[in-house]
N, C-alpha and C. Protein backbone atom coordinates (compact mmCIF):
# COMPACT_ATOMS: atom_id res chain seq x y z
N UNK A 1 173.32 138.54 125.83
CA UNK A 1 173.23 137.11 125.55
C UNK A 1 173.05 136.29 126.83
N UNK A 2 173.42 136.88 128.10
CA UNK A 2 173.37 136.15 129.43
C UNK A 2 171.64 136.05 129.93
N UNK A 3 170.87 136.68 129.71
CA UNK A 3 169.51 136.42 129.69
C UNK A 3 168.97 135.05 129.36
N UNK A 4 168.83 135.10 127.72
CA UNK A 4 168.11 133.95 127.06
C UNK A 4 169.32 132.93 127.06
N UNK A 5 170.41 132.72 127.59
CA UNK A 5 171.29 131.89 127.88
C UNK A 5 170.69 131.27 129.50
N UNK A 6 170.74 132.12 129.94
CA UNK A 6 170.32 131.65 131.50
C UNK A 6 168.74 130.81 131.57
N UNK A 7 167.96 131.30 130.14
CA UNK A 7 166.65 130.86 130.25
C UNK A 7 166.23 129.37 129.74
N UNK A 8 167.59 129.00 128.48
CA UNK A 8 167.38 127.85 127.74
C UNK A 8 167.65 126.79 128.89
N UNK A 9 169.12 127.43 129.93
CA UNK A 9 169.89 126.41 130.97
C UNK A 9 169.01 125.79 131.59
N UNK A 10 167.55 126.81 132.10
CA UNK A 10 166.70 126.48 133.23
C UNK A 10 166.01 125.64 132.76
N UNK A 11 165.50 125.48 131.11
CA UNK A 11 164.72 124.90 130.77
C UNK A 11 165.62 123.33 130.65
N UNK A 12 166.44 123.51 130.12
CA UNK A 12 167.30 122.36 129.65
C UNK A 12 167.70 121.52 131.32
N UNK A 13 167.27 122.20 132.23
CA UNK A 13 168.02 121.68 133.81
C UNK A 13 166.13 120.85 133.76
N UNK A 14 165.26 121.33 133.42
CA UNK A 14 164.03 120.52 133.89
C UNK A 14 164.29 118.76 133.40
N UNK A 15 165.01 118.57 131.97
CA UNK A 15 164.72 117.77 131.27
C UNK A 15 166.22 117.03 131.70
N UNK A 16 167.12 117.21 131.75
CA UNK A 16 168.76 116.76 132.11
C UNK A 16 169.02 116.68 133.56
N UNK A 17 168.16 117.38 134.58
CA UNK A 17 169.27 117.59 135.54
C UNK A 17 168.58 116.85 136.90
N UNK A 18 167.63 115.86 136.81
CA UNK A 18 167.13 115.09 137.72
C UNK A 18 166.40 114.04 137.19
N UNK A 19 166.75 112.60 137.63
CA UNK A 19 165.91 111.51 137.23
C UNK A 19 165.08 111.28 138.25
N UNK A 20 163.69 110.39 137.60
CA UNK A 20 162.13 110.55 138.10
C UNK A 20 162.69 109.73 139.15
N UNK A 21 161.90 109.70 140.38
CA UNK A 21 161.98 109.18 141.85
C UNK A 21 161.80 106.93 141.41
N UNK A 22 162.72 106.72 141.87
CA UNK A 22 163.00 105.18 141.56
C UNK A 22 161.52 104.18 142.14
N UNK A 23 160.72 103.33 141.47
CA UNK A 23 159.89 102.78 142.12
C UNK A 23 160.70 102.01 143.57
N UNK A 24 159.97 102.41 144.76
CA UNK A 24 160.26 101.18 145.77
C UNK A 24 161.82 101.52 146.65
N UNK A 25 162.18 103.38 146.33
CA UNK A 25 163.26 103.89 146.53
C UNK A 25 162.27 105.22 147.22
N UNK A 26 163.08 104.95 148.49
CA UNK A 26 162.21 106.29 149.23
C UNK A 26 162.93 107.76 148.82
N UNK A 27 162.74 108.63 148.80
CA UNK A 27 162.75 110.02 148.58
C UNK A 27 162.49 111.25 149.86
N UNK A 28 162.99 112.18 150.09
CA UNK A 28 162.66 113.57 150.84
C UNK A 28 161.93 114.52 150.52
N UNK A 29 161.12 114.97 151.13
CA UNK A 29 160.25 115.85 150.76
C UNK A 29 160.39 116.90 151.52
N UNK A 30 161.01 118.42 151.22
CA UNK A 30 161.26 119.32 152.06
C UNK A 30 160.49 120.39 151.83
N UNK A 31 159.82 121.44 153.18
CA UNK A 31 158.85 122.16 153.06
C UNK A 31 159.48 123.04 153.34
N UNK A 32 160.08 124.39 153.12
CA UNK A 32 160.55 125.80 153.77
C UNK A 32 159.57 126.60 153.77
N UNK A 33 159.65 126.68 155.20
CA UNK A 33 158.46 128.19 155.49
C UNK A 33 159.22 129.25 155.14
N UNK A 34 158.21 130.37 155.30
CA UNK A 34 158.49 132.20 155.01
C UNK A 34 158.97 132.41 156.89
N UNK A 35 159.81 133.20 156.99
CA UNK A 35 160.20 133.52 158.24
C UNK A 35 158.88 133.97 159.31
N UNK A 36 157.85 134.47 158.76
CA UNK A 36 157.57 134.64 159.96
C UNK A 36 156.17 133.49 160.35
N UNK A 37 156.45 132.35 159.81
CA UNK A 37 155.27 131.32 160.72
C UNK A 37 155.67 130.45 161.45
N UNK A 38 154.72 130.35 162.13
CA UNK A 38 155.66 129.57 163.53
C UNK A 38 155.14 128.13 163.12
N UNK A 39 156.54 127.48 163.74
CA UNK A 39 156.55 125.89 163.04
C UNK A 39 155.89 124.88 163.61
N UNK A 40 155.90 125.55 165.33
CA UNK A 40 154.97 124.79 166.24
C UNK A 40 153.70 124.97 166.05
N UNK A 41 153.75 125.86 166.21
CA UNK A 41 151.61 126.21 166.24
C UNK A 41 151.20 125.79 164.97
N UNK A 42 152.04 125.49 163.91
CA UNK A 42 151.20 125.12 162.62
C UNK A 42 151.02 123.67 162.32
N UNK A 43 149.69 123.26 161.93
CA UNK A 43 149.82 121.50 161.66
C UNK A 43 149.93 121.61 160.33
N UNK A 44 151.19 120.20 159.96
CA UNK A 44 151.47 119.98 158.69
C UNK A 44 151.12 118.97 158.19
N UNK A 45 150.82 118.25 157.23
CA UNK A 45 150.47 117.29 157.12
C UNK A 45 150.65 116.45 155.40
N UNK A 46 150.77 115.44 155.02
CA UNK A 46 150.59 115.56 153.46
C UNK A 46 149.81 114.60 153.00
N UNK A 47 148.77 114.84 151.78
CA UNK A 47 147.67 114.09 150.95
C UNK A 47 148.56 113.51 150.15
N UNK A 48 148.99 112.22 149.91
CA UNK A 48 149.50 111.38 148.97
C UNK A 48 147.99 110.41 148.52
N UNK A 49 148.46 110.11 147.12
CA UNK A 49 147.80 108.73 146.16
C UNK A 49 148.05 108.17 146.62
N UNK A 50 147.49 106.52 146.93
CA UNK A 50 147.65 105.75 147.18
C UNK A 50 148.85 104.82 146.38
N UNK A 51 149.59 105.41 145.67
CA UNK A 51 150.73 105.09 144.61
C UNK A 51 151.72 105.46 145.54
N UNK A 52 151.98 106.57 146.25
CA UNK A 52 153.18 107.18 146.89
C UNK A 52 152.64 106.89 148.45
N UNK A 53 153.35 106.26 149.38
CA UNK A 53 153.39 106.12 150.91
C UNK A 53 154.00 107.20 151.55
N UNK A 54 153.69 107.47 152.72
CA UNK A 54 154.43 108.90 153.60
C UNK A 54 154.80 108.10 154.70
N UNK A 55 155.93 108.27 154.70
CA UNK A 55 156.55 107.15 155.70
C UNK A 55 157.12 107.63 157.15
N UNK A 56 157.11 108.83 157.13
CA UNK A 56 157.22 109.37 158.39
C UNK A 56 156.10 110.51 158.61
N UNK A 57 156.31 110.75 159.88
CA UNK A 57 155.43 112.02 160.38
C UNK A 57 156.34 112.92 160.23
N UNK A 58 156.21 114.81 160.09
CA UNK A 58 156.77 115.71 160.05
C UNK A 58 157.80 115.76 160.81
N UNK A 59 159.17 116.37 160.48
CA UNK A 59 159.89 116.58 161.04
C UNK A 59 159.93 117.98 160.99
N UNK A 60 159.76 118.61 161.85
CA UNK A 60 160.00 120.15 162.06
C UNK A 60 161.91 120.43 162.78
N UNK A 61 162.30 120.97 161.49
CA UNK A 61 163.31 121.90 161.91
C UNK A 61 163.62 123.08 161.76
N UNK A 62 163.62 123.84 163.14
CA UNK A 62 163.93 125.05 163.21
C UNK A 62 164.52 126.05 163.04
N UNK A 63 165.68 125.50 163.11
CA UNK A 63 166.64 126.22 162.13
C UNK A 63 166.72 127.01 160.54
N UNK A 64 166.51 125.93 160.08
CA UNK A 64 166.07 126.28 158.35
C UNK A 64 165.03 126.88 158.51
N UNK A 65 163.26 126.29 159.32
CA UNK A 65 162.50 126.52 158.91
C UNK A 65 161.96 125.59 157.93
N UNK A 66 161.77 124.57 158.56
CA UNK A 66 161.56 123.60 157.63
C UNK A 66 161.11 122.38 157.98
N UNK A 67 160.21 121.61 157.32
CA UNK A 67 159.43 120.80 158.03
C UNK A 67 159.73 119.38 156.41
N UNK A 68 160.11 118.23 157.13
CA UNK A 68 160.25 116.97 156.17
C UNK A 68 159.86 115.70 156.19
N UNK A 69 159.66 114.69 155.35
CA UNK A 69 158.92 113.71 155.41
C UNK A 69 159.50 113.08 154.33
N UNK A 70 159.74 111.38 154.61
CA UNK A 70 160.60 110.55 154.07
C UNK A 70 159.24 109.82 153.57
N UNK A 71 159.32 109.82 151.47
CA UNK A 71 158.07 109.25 150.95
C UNK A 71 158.46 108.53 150.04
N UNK A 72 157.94 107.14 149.77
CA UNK A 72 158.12 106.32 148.73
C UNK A 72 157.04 105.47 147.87
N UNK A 73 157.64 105.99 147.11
CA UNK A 73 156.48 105.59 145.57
C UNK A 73 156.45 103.78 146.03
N UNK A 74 155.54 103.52 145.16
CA UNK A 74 154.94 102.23 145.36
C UNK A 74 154.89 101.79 143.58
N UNK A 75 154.39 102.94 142.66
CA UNK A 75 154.03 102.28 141.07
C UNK A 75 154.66 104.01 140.56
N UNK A 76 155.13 103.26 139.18
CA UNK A 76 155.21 104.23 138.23
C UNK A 76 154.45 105.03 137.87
N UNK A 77 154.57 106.50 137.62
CA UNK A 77 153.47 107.56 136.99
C UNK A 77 154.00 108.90 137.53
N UNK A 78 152.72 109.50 137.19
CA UNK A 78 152.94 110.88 137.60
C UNK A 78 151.80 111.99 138.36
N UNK A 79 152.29 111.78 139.71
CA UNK A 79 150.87 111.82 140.63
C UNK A 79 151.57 113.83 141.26
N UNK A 80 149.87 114.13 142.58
CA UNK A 80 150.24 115.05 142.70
C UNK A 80 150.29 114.61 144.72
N UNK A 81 150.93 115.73 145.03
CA UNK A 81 150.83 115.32 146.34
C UNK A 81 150.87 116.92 146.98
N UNK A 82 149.67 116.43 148.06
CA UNK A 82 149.05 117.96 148.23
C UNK A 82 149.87 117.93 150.54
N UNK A 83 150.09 119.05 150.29
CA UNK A 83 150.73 119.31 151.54
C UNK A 83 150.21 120.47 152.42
N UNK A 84 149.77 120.06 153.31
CA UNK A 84 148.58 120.92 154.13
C UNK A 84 149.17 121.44 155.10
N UNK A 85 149.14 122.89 154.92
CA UNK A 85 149.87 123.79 156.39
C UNK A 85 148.82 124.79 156.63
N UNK A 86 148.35 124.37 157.89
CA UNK A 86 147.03 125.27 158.53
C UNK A 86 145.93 124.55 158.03
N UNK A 87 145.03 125.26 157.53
CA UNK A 87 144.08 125.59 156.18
C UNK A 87 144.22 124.82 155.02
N UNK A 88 145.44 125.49 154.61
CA UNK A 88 145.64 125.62 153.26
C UNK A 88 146.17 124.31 152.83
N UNK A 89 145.78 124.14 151.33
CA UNK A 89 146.72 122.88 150.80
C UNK A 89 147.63 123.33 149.66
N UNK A 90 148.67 122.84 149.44
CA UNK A 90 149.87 123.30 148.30
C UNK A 90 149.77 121.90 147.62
N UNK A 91 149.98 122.05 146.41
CA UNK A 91 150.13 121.09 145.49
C UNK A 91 151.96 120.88 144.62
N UNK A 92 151.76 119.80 144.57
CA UNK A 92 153.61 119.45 144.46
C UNK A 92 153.60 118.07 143.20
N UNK A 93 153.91 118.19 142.53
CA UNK A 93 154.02 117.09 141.43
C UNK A 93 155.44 116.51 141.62
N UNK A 94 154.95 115.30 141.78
CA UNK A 94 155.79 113.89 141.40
C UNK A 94 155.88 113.40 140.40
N UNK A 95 157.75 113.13 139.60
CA UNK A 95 157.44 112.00 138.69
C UNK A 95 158.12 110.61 139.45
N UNK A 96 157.66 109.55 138.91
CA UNK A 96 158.07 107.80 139.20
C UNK A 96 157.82 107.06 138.35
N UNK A 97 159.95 106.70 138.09
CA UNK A 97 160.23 105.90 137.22
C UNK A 97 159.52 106.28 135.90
N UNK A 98 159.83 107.08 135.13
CA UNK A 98 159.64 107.42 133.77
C UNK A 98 160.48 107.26 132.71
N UNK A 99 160.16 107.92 131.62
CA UNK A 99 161.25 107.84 130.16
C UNK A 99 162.07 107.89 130.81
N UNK A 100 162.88 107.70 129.89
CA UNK A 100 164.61 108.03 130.33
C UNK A 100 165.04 109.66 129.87
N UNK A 101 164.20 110.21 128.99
CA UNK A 101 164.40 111.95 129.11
C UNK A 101 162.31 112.18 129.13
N UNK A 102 162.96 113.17 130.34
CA UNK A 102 161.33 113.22 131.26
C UNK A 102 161.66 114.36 131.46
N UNK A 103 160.95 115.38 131.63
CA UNK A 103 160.83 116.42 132.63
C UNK A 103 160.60 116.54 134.03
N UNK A 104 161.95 116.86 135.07
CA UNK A 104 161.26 116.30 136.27
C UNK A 104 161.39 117.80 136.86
N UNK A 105 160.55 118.14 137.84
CA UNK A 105 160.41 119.75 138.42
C UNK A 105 160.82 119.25 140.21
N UNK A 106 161.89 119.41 140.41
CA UNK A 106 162.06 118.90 141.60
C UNK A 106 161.76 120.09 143.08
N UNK A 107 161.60 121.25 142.78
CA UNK A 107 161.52 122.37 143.19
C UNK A 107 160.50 123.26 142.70
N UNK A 108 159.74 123.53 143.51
CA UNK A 108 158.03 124.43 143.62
C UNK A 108 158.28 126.15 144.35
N UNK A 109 158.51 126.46 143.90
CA UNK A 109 159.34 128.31 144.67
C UNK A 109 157.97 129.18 144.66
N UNK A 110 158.35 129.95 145.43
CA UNK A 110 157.57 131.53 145.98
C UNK A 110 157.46 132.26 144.70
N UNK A 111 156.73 132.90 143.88
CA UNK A 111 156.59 133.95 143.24
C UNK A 111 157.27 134.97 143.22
N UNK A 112 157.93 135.22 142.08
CA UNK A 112 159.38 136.19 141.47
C UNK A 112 159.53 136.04 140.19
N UNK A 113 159.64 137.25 139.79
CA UNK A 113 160.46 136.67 138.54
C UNK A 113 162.13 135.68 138.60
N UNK A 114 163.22 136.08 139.43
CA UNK A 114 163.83 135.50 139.48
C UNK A 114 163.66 133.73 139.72
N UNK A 115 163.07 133.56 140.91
CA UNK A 115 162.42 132.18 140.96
C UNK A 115 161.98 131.33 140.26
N UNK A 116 160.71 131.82 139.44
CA UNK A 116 160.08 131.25 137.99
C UNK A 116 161.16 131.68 137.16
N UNK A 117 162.03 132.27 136.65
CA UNK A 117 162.86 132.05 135.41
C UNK A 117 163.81 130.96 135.95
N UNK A 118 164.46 130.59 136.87
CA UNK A 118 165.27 129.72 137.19
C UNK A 118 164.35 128.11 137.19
N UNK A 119 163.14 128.32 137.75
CA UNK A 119 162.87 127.03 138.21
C UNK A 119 161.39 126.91 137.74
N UNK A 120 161.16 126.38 136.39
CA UNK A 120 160.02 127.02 135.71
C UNK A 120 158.92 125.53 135.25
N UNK A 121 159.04 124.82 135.94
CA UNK A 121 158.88 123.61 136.00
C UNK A 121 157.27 123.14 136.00
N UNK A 122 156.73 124.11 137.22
CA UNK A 122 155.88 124.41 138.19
C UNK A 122 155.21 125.66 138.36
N UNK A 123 153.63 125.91 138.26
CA UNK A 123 153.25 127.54 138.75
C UNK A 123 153.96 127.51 139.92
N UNK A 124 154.07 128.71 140.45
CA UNK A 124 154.77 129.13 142.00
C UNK A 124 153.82 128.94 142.98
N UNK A 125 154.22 129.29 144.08
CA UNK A 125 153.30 128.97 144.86
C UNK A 125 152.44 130.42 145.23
N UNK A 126 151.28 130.16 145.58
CA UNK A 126 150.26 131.19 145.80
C UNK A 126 150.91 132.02 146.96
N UNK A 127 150.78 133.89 146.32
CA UNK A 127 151.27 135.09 147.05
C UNK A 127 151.39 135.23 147.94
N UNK A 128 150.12 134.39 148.97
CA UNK A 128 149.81 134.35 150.21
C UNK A 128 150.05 133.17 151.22
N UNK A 129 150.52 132.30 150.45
CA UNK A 129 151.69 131.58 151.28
C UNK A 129 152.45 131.19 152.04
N UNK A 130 152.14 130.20 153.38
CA UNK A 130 152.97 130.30 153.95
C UNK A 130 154.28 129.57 153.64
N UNK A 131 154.44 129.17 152.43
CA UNK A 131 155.70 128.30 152.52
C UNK A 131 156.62 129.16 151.23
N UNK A 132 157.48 129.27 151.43
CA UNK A 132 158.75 129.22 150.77
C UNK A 132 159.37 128.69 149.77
N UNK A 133 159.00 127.28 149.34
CA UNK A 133 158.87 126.44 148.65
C UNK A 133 158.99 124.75 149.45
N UNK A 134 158.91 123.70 148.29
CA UNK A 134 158.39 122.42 148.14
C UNK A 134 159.47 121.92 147.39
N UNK A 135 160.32 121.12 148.09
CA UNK A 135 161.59 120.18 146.75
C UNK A 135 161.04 118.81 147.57
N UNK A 136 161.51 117.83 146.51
CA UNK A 136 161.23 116.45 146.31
C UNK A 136 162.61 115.80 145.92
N UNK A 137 163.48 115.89 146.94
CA UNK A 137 164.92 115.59 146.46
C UNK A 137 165.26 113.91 145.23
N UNK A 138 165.40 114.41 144.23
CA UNK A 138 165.34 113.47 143.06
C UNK A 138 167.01 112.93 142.76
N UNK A 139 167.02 111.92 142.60
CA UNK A 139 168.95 111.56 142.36
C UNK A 139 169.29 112.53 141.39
N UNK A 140 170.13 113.07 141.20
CA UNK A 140 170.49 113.54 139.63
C UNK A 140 171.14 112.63 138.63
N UNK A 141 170.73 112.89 137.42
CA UNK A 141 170.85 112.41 136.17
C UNK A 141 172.25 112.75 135.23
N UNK A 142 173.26 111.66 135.19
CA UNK A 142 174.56 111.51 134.75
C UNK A 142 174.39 111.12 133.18
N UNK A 143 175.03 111.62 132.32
CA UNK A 143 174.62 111.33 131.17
C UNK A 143 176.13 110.64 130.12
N UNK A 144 175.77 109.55 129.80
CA UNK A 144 177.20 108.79 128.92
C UNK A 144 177.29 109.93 128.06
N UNK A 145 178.82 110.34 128.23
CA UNK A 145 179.55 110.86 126.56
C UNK A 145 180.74 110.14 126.62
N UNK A 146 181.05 109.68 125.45
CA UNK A 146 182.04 108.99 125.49
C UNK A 146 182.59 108.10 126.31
N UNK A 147 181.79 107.39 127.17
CA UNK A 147 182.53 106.25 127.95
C UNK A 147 182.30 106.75 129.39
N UNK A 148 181.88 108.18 129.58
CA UNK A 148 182.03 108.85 130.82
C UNK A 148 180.55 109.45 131.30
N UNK A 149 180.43 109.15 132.33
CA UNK A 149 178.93 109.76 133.00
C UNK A 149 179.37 111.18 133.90
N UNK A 150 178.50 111.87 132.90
CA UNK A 150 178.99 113.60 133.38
C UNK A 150 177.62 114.50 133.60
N UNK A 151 177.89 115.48 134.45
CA UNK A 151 176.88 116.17 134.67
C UNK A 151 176.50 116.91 133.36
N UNK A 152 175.33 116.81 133.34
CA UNK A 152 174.46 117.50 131.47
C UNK A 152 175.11 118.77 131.60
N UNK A 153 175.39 119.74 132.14
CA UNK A 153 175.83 121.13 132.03
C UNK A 153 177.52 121.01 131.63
N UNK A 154 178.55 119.93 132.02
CA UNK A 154 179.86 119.88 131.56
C UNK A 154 179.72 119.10 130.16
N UNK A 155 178.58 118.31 129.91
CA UNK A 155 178.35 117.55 128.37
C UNK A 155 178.20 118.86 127.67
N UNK A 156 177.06 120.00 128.40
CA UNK A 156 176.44 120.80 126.80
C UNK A 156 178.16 122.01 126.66
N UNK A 157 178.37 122.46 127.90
CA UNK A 157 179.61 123.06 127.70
C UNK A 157 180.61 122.54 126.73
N UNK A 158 180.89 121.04 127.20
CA UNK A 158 182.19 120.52 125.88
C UNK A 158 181.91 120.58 124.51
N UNK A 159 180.48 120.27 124.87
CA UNK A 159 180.02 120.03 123.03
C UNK A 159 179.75 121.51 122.71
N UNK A 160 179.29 122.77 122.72
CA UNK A 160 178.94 123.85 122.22
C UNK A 160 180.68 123.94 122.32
N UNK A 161 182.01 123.96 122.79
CA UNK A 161 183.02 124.20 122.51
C UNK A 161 183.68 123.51 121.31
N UNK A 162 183.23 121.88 121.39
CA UNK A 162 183.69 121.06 120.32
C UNK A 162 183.29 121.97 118.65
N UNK A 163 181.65 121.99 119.04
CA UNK A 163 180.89 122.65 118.02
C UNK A 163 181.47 123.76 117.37
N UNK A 164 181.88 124.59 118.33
CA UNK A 164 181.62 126.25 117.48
C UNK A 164 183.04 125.80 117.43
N UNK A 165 184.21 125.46 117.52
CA UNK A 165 185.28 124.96 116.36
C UNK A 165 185.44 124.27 115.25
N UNK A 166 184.20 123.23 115.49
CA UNK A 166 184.28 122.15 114.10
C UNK A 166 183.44 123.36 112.96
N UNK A 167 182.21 124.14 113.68
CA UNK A 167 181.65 124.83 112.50
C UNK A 167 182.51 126.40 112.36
N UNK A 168 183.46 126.72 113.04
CA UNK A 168 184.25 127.81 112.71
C UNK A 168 184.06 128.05 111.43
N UNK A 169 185.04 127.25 110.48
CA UNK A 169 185.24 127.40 109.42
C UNK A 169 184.28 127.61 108.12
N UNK A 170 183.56 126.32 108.06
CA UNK A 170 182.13 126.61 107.50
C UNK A 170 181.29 127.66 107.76
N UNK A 171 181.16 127.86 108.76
CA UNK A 171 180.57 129.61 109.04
C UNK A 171 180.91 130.51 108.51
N UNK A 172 182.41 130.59 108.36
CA UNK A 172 183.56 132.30 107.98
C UNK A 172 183.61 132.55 109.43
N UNK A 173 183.70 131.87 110.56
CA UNK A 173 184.07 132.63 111.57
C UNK A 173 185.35 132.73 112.28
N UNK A 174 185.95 134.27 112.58
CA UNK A 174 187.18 134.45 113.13
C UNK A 174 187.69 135.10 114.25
N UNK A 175 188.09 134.43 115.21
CA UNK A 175 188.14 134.80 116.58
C UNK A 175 189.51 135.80 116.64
């Protein structure tokens, strides 16, 4: 049961577990390389719409491996923003200011099965790759139950507990 349990969570985390980037509210954009490219010798760069501004130049840090850029939407929608290391360009989807239940993919991962079942939002990124993945740090999304703003994973927990007691009985079920 821990499989297709783990698979509904991932899906249910696209739609519950991050709200779309705020118009006119800047955002992070983090790039993780694969260990072995070097951070200096590589130019990074990113293609935004004219909807989303890039408000800084790259920050390369070494440590992580990781290169960032502070970006802020300008209009509502749902654009793509392409991020150029070397050569190559990677593609990264943005949402801004949407429904109030949206699908937001805040995280773009390396090719795996583990990876894509967790974070399934997004194709992965191409085999040959130098990056690691692409997050778009998004606020997370608090959801009213009862008077209280709770993370969607302690809402679906209480309620599948509330649940499978209120329908115990009606079922025939006995613990």
């Amino acid at each position: 049961m821990i499989i297709p349990i783990v698979l509904i969570l991932a899906q249910l985390n696209l739609w519950f577990g991050a709200e779309p980037l705020a118009v006119g509210r800047s955002a992070l954009l983090k790039v993780r390389l694969k260990p072995g490219v070097d951070l200096l010798a590589t130019e990074f760069a990113v293609d935004a719409p004219p909807e989303v501004i890039v408000e800084t130049p790259p920050l390369r840090i070494e440590d992580p491996k990781e290169v960032d850029w502070r970006i802020h939407p300008v209009s509502a929608g749902r654009f793509e923003l392409g991020i150029r290391a070397g050569e190559k360009v990677y593609q990264k989807r943005i949402a801004v200011a949407g429904r109030v239940l949206e699908k937001v993919s805040p995280l773009k991962v390396k090719p795996g099965l583990l990876d894509e079942a967790l974070y399934p939002g997004e194709k992965p990124l191409p085999r040959d790759s130098r990056l690691e993945s692409i997050e778009i740090i998004h606020p997370a999304k608090k959801l009213s139950l009862f008077g209280l703003r709770l993370h969607w994973l302690i809402a679906y927990l209480g309620l599948s507990i509330i649940f499978g007691f209120a329908l115990k009985k009606p079922f025939r079920v006995e613990i």
